[in-house]
Protein backbone atom coordinates (compact mmCIF):
# COMPACT_ATOMS: atom_id res chain seq x y z
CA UNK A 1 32.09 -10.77 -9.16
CA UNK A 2 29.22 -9.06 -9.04
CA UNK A 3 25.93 -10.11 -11.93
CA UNK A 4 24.36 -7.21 -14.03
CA UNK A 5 20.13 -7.10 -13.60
CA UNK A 6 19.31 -8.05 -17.02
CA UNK A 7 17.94 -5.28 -19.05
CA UNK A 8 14.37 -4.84 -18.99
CA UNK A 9 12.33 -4.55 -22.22
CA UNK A 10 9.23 -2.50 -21.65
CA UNK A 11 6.57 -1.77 -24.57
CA UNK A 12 3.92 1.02 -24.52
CA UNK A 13 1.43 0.75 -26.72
CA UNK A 14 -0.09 4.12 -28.95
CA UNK A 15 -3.05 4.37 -30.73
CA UNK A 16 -5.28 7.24 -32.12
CA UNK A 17 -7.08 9.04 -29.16
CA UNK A 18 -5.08 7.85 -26.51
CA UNK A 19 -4.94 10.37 -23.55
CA UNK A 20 -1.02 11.40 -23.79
CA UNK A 21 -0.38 11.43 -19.95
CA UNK A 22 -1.81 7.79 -19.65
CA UNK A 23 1.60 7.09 -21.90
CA UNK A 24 3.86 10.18 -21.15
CA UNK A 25 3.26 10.02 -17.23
CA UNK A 26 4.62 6.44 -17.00
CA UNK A 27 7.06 7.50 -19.53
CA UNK A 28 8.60 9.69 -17.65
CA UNK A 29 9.47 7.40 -14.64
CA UNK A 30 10.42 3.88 -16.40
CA UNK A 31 12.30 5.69 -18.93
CA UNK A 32 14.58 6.40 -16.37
CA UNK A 33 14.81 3.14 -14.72
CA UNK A 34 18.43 1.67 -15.28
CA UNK A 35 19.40 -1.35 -17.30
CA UNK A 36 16.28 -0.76 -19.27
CA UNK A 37 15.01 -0.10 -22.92
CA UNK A 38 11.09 1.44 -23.31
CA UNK A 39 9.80 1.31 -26.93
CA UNK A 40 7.06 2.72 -28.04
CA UNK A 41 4.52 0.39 -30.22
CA UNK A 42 1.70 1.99 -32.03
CA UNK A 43 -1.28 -0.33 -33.80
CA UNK A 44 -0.04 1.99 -37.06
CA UNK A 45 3.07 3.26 -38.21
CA UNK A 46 2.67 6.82 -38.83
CA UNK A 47 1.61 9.95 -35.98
CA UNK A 48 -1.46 9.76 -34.03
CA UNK A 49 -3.14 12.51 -32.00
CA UNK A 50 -4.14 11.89 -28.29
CA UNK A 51 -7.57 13.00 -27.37
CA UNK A 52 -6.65 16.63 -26.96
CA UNK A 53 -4.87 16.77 -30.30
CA UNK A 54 -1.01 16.08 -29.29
CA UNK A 55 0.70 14.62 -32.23
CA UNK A 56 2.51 11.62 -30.89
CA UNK A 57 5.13 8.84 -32.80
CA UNK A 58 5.82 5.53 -32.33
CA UNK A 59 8.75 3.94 -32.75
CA UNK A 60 7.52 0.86 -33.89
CA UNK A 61 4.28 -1.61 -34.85
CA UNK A 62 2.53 -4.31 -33.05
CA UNK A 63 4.12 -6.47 -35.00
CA UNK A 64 7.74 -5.59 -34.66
CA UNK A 65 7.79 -5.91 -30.57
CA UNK A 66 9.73 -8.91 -29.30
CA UNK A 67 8.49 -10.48 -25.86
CA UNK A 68 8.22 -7.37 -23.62
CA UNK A 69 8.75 -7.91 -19.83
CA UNK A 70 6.43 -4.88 -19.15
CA UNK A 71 3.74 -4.45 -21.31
CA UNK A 72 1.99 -0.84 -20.48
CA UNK A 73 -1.98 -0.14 -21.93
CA UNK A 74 -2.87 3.29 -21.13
CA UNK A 75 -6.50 4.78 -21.87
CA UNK A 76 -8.20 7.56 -24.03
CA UNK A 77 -11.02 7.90 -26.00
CA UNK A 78 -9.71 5.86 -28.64
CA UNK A 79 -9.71 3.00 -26.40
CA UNK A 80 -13.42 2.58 -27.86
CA UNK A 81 -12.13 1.98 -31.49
CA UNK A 82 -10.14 -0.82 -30.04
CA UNK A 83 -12.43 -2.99 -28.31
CA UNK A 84 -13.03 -5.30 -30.94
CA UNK A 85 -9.73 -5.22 -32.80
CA UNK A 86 -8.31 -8.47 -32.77
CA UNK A 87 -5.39 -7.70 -34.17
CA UNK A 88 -4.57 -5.70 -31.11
CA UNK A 89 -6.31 -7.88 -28.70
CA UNK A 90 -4.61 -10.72 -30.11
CA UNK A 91 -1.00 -8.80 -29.10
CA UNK A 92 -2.42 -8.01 -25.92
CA UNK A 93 -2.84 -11.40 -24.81
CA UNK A 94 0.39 -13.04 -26.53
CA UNK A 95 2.49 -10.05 -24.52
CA UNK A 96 0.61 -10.11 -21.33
CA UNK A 97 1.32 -14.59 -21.35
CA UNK A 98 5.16 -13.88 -20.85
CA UNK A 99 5.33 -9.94 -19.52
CA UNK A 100 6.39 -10.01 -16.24
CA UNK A 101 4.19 -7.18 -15.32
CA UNK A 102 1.25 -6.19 -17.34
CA UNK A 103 0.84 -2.13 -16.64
CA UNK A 104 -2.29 -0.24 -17.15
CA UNK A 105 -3.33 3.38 -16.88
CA UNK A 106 -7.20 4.47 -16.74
CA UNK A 107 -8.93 2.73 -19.41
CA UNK A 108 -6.27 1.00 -20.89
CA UNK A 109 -7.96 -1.53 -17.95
CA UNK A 110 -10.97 -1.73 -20.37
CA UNK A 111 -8.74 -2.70 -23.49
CA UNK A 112 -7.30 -5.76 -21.09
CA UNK A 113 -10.91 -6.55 -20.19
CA UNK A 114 -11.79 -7.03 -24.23
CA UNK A 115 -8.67 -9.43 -23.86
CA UNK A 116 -9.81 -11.37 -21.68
CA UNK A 117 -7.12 -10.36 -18.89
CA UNK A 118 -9.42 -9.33 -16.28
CA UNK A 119 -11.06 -12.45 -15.58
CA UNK A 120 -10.95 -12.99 -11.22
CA UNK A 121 -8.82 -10.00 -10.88
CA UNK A 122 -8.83 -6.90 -8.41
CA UNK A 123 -8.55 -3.63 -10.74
CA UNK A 124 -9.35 -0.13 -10.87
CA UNK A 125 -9.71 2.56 -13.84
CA UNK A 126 -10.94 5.96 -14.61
CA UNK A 127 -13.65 7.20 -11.84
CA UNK A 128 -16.14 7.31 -14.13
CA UNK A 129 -16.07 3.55 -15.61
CA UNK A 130 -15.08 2.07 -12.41
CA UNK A 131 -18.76 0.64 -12.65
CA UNK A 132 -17.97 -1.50 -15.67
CA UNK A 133 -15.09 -3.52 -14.62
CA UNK A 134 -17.18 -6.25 -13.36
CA UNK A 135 -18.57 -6.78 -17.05
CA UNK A 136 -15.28 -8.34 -17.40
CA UNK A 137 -14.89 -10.58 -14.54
CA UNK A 138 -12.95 -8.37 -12.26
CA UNK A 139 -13.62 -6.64 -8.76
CA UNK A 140 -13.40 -3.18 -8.79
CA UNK A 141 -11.82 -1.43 -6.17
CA UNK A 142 -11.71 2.17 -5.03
CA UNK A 143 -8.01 3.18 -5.10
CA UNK A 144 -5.45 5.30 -6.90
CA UNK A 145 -2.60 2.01 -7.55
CA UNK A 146 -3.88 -1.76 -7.05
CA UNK A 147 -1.93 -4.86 -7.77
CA UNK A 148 -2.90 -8.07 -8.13
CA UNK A 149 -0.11 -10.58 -8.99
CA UNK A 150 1.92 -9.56 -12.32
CA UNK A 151 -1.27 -7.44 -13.07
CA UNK A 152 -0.32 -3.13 -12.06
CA UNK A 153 -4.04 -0.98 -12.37
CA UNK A 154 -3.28 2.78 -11.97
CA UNK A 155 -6.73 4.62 -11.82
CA UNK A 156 -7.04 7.86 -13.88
CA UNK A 157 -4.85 9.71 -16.03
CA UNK A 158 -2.19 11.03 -13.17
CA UNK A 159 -1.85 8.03 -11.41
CA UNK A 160 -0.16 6.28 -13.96
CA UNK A 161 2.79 8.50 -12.33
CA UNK A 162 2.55 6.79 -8.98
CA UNK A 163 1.68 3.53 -10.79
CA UNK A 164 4.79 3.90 -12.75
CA UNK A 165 6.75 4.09 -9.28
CA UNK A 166 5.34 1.59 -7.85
CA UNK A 167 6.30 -0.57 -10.71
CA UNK A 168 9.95 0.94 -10.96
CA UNK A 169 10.20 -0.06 -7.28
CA UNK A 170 9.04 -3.51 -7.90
CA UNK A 171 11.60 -4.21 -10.66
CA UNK A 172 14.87 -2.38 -9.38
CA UNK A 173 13.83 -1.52 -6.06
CA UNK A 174 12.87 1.14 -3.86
CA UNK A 175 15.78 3.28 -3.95
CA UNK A 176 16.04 3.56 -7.43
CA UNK A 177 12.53 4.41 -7.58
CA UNK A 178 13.10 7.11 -4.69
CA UNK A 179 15.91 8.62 -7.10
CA UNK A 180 13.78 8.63 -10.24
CA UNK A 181 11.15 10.53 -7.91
CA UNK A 182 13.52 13.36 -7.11
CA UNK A 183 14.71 13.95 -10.62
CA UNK A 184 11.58 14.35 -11.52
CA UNK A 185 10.54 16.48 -8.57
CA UNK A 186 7.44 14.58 -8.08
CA UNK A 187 5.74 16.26 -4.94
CA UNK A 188 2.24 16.76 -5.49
CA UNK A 189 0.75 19.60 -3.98
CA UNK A 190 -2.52 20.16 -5.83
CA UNK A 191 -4.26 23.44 -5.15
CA UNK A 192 -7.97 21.92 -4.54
CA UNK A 193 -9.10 19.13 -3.15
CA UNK A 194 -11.38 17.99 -6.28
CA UNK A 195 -9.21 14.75 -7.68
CA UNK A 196 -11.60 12.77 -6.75
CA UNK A 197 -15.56 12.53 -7.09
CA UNK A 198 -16.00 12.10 -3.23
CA UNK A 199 -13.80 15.30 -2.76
CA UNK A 200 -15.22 17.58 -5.37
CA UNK A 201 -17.38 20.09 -4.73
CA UNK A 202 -21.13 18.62 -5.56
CA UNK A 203 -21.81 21.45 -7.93
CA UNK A 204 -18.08 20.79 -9.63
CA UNK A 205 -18.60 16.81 -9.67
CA UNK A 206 -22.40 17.37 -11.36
CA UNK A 207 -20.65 19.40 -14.46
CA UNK A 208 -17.93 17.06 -14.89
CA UNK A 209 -20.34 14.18 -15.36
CA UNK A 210 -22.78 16.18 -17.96
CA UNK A 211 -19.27 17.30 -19.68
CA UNK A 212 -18.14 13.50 -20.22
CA UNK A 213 -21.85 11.96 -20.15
CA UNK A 214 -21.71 11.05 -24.12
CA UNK A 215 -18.25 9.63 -23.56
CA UNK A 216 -19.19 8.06 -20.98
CA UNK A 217 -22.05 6.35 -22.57
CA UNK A 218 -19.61 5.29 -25.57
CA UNK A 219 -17.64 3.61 -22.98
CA UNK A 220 -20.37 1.77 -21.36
CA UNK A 221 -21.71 0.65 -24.59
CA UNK A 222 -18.74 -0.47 -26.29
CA UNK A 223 -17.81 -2.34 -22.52
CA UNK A 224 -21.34 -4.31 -22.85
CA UNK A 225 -21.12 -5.03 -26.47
CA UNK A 226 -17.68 -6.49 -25.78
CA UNK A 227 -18.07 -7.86 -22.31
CA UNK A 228 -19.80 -11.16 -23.33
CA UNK A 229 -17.34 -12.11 -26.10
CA UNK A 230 -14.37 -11.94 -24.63
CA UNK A 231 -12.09 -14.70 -24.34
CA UNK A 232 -12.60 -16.75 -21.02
């Protein structure tokens, strides 16, 4: 007689100016991951829009989630807002003590950082922050996916995809992961090498950097004013 995996809860959490493909990319793959449930957990009940003005739902508060086994942070703008919420740092922590993974996608990394969660660990994030995960304890390294224990960093925005596998291979093996891949037809051929500041054309990289400078700034302020109070 053969014993059923147990079903997997997994939480995502939603908040105003969250970048949509930081939640929907991962979304896509673990939704599909078998003998699991993936709820959707936003720090208010009503619609929110991501940071390019998609309206998104939850289907539930903070408040409602029972102990997740994944717990998935992605990043946006709105990550900011969040850095000194306690209500939300407070469920970050509780969550991340009995996940069995704790998942994040580009900044999200930041919000776990304000938790407290980063404290002696390898991470990455967004290209353009990278600089500022050391504020909270952790060594940053250069690379698209990097795990470290029950702790999954996927670096910006689209890498949360092959985060999201690498996760879904973790917890119900590679095949199923391989499968998951194929429905979704995930075989990147991207037009342009420019994914990546050391690929991008100098000229390119220069305009992306005085396009996001102000958020940028934001981020780095908010990370400082944060850094030194978080829980150690």
């Amino acid at each position: 007689m053969t014993s059923e995996p147990p079903t997997l809860k997994i939480g995502s959490l939603l908040y105003e100016g969250v970048d949509q493909i930081d939640l929907t990319g991962p979304f896509e793959v673990l939704s599909r991951l078998p003998d699991a449930s993936l709820t959707i957990y936003g720090v208010e009940r009503g619609t929110v829009r991501d940071v390019n003005g998609l309206r998104l739902a939850p289907d539930a508060v903070l408040e409602d989630a029972p102990q997740l086994d994944v717990l998935h942070v992605p990043g946006g703008s709105g990550q900011e807002a969040l850095m000194g919420d306690a209500r939300v740092l407070g469920w970050l922590r509780r969550q991340a003590e009995g996940a069995r993974c704790i998942f994040s996608v580009c900044t999200g990394a930041l919000l776990l950082g304000a938790a407290g969660l980063l404290e002696g660990r390898r991470a990455t994030t967004y290209w353009a922050v990278h600089h500022l995960l050391p504020l909270y304890g952790a060594e940053a390294v250069d690379a698209r996916v990097v795990a470290d224990g029950r702790f999954l960093f996927a670096a910006g925005v689209t890498a949360g995809i092959d985060g999201a596998l690498r996760l879904a291979a973790d917890l119900r093996g590679v095949e199923a992961a391989q499968r998951i891949q194929l429905e979704i037809a995930y075989a990147p051929e991207p037009p342009f090498l420019s994914g990546r500041p050391d690929q991008a054309p100098p000229a390119v990289l220069e305009k992306v950097k005085a396009s996001i400078a102000e958020r940028t700034a934001r981020r780095a302020a908010a990370a400082e004013q944060y850094a030194a109070a978080r829980p150690r």
